[in-house]
N, C-alpha and C. Protein backbone atom coordinates (compact mmCIF):
# COMPACT_ATOMS: atom_id res chain seq x y z
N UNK A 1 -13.05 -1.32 -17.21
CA UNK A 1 -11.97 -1.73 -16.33
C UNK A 1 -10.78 -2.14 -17.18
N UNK A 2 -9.95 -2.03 -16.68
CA UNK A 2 -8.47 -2.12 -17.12
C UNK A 2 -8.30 -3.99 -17.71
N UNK A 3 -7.58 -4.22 -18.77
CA UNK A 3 -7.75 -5.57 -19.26
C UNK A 3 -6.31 -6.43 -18.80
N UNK A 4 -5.45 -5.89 -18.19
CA UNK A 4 -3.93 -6.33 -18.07
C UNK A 4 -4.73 -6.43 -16.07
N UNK A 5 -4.27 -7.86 -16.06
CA UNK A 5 -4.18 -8.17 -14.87
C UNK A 5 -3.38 -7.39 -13.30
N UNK A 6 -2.15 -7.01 -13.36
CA UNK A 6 -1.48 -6.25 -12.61
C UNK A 6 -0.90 -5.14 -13.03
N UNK A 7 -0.97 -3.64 -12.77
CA UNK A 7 -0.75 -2.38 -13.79
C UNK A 7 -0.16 -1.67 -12.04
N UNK A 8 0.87 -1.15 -12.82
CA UNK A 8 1.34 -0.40 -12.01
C UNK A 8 1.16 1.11 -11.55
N UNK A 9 1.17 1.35 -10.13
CA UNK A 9 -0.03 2.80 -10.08
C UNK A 9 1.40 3.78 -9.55
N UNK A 10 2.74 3.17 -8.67
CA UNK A 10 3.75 4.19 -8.41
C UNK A 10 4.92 3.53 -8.35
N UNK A 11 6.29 4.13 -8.96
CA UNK A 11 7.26 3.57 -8.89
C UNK A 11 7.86 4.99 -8.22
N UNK A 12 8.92 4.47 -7.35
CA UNK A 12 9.95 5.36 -7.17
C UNK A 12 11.41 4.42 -6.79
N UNK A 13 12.29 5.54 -7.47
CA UNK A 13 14.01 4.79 -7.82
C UNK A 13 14.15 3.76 -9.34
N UNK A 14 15.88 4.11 -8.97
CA UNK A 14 16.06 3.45 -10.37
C UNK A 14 16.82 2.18 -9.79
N UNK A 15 17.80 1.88 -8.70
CA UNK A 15 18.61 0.78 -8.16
C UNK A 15 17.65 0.21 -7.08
N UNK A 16 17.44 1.33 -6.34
CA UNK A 16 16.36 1.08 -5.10
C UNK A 16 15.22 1.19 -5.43
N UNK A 17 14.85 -0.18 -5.88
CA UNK A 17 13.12 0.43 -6.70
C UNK A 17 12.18 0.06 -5.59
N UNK A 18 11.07 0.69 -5.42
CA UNK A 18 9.89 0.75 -4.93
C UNK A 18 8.71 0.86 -5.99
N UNK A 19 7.90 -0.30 -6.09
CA UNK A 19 6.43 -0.25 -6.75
C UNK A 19 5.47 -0.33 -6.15
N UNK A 20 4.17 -0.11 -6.43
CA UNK A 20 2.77 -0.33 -5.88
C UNK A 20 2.49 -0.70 -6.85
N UNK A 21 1.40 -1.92 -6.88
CA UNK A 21 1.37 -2.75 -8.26
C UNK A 21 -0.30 -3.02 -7.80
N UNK A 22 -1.42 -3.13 -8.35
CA UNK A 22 -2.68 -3.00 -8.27
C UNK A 22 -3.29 -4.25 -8.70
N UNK A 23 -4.00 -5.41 -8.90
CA UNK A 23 -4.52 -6.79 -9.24
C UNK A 23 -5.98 -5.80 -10.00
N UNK A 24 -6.45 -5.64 -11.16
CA UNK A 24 -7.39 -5.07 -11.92
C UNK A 24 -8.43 -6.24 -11.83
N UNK A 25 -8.55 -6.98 -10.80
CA UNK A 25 -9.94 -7.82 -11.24
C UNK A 25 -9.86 -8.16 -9.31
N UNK A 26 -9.32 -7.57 -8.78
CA UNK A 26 -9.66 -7.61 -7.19
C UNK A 26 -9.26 -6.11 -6.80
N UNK A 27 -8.21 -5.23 -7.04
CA UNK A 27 -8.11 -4.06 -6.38
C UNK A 27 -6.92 -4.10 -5.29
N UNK A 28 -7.00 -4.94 -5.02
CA UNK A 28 -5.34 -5.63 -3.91
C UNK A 28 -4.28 -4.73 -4.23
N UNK A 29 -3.98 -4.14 -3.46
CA UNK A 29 -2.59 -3.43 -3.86
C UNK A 29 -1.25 -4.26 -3.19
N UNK A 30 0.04 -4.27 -4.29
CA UNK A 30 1.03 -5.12 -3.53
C UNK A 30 2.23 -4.00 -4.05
N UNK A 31 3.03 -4.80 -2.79
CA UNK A 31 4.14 -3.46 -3.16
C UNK A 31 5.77 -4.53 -3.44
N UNK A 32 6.41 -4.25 -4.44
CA UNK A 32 7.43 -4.75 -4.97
C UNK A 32 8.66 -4.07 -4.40
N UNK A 33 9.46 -5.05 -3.92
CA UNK A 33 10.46 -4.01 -3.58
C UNK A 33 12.42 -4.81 -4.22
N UNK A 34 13.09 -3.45 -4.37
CA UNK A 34 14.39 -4.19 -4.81
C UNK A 34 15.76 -3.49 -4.94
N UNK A 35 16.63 -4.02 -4.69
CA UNK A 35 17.88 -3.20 -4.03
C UNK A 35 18.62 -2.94 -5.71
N UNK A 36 18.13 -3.94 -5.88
CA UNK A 36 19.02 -4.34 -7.59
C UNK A 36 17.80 -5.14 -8.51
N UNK A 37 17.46 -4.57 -9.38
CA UNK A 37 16.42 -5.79 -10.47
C UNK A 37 17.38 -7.23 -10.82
N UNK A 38 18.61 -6.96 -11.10
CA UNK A 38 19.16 -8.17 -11.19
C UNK A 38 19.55 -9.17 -10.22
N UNK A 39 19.57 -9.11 -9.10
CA UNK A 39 19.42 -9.99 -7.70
C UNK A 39 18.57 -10.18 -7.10
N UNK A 40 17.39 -10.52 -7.98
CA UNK A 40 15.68 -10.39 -7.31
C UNK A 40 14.98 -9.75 -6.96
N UNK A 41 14.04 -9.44 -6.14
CA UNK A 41 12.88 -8.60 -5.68
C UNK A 41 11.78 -9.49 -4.31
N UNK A 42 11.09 -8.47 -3.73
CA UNK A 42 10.18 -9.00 -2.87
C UNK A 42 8.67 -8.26 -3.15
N UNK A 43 7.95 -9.30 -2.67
CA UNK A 43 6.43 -7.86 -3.28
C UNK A 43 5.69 -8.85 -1.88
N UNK A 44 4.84 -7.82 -1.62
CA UNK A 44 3.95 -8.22 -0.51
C UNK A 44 2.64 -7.50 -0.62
N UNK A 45 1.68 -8.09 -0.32
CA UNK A 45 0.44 -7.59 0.08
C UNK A 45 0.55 -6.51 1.00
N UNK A 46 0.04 -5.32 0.87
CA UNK A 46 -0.50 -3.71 1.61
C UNK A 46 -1.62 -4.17 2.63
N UNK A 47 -1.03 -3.78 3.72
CA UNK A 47 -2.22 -3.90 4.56
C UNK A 47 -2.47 -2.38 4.98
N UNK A 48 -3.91 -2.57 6.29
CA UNK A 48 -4.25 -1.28 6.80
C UNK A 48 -3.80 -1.47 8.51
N UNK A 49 -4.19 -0.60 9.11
CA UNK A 49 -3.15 -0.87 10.68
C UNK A 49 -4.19 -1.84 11.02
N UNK A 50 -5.29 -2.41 10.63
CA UNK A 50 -5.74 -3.52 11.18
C UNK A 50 -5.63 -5.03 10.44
N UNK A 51 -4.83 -4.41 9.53
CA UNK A 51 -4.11 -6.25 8.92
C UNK A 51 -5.04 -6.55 7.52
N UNK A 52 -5.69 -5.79 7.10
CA UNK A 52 -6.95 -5.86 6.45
C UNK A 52 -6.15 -5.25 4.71
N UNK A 53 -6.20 -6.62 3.67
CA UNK A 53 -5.85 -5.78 2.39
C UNK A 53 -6.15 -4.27 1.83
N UNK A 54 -5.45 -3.58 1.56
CA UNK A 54 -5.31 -2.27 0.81
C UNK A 54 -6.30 -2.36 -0.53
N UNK A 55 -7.15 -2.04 -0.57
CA UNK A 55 -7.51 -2.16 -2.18
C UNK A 55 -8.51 -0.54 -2.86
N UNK A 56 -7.71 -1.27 -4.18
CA UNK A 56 -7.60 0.02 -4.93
C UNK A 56 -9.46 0.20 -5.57
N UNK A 57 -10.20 1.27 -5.55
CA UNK A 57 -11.72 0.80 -6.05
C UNK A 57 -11.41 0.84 -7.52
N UNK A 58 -12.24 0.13 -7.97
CA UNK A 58 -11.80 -0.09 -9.98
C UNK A 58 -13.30 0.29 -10.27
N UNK A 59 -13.40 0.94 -11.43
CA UNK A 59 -14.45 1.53 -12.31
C UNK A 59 -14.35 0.72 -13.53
N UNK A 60 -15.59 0.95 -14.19
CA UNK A 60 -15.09 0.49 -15.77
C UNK A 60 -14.90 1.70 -16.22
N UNK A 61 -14.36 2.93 -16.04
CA UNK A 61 -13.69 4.21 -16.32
C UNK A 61 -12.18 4.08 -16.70
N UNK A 62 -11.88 3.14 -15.80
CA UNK A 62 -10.65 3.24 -15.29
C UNK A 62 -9.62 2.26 -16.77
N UNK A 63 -8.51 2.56 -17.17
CA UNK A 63 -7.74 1.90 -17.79
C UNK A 63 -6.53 2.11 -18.36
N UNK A 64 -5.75 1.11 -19.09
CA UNK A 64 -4.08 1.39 -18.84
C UNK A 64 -3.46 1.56 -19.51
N UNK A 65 -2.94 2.70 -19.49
CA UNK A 65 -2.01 3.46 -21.02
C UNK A 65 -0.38 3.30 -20.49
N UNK A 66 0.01 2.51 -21.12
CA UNK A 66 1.46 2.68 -21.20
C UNK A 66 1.95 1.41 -19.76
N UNK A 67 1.19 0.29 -19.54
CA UNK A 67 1.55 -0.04 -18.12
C UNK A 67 0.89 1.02 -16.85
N UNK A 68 0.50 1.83 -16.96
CA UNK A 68 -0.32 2.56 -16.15
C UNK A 68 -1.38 3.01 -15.73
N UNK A 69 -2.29 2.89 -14.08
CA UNK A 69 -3.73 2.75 -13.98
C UNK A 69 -4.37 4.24 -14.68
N UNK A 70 -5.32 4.10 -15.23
CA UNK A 70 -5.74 5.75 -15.25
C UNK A 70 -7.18 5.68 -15.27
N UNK A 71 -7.74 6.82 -14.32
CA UNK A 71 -9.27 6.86 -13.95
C UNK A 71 -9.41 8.15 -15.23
N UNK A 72 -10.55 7.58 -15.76
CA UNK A 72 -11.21 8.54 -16.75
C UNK A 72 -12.38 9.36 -16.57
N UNK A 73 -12.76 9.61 -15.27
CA UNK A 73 -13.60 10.78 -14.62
C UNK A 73 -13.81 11.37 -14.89
């Protein structure tokens, strides 16, 4: 399993950023969001349509090159 606590699995944008950010010792996925990196950000817990955390399954396969999750399958 991955040794860095929160590793990031998708970014999209460079002003308008969007992340999915993963917790490597629960699987929780949270999503970061931001109009500008320099005027803050918001991140929230992923839910499912029944309100129920998003979580990512973790292997001890799995680990992080560069800031990034990677399954070794």
């Amino acid at each position: 399993m991955a040794k860095e606590r929160f590793v990031e699995v998708y970014s999209q944008g460079v002003t308008n950023v969007r992340k999915i950010v993963v917790d490597t010792q629960t699987g929780v996925n949270y999503l970061l969001i931001s109009s500008s990196m320099t005027s803050g950000c918001g991140i929230a817990v992923m839910v499912d349509a029944e309100g129920k955390p998003l979580v990512t399954p973790l292997d001890e396969n799995d680990v992080v090159v560069a800031g990034q999750l990677i399954n070794r399958d």
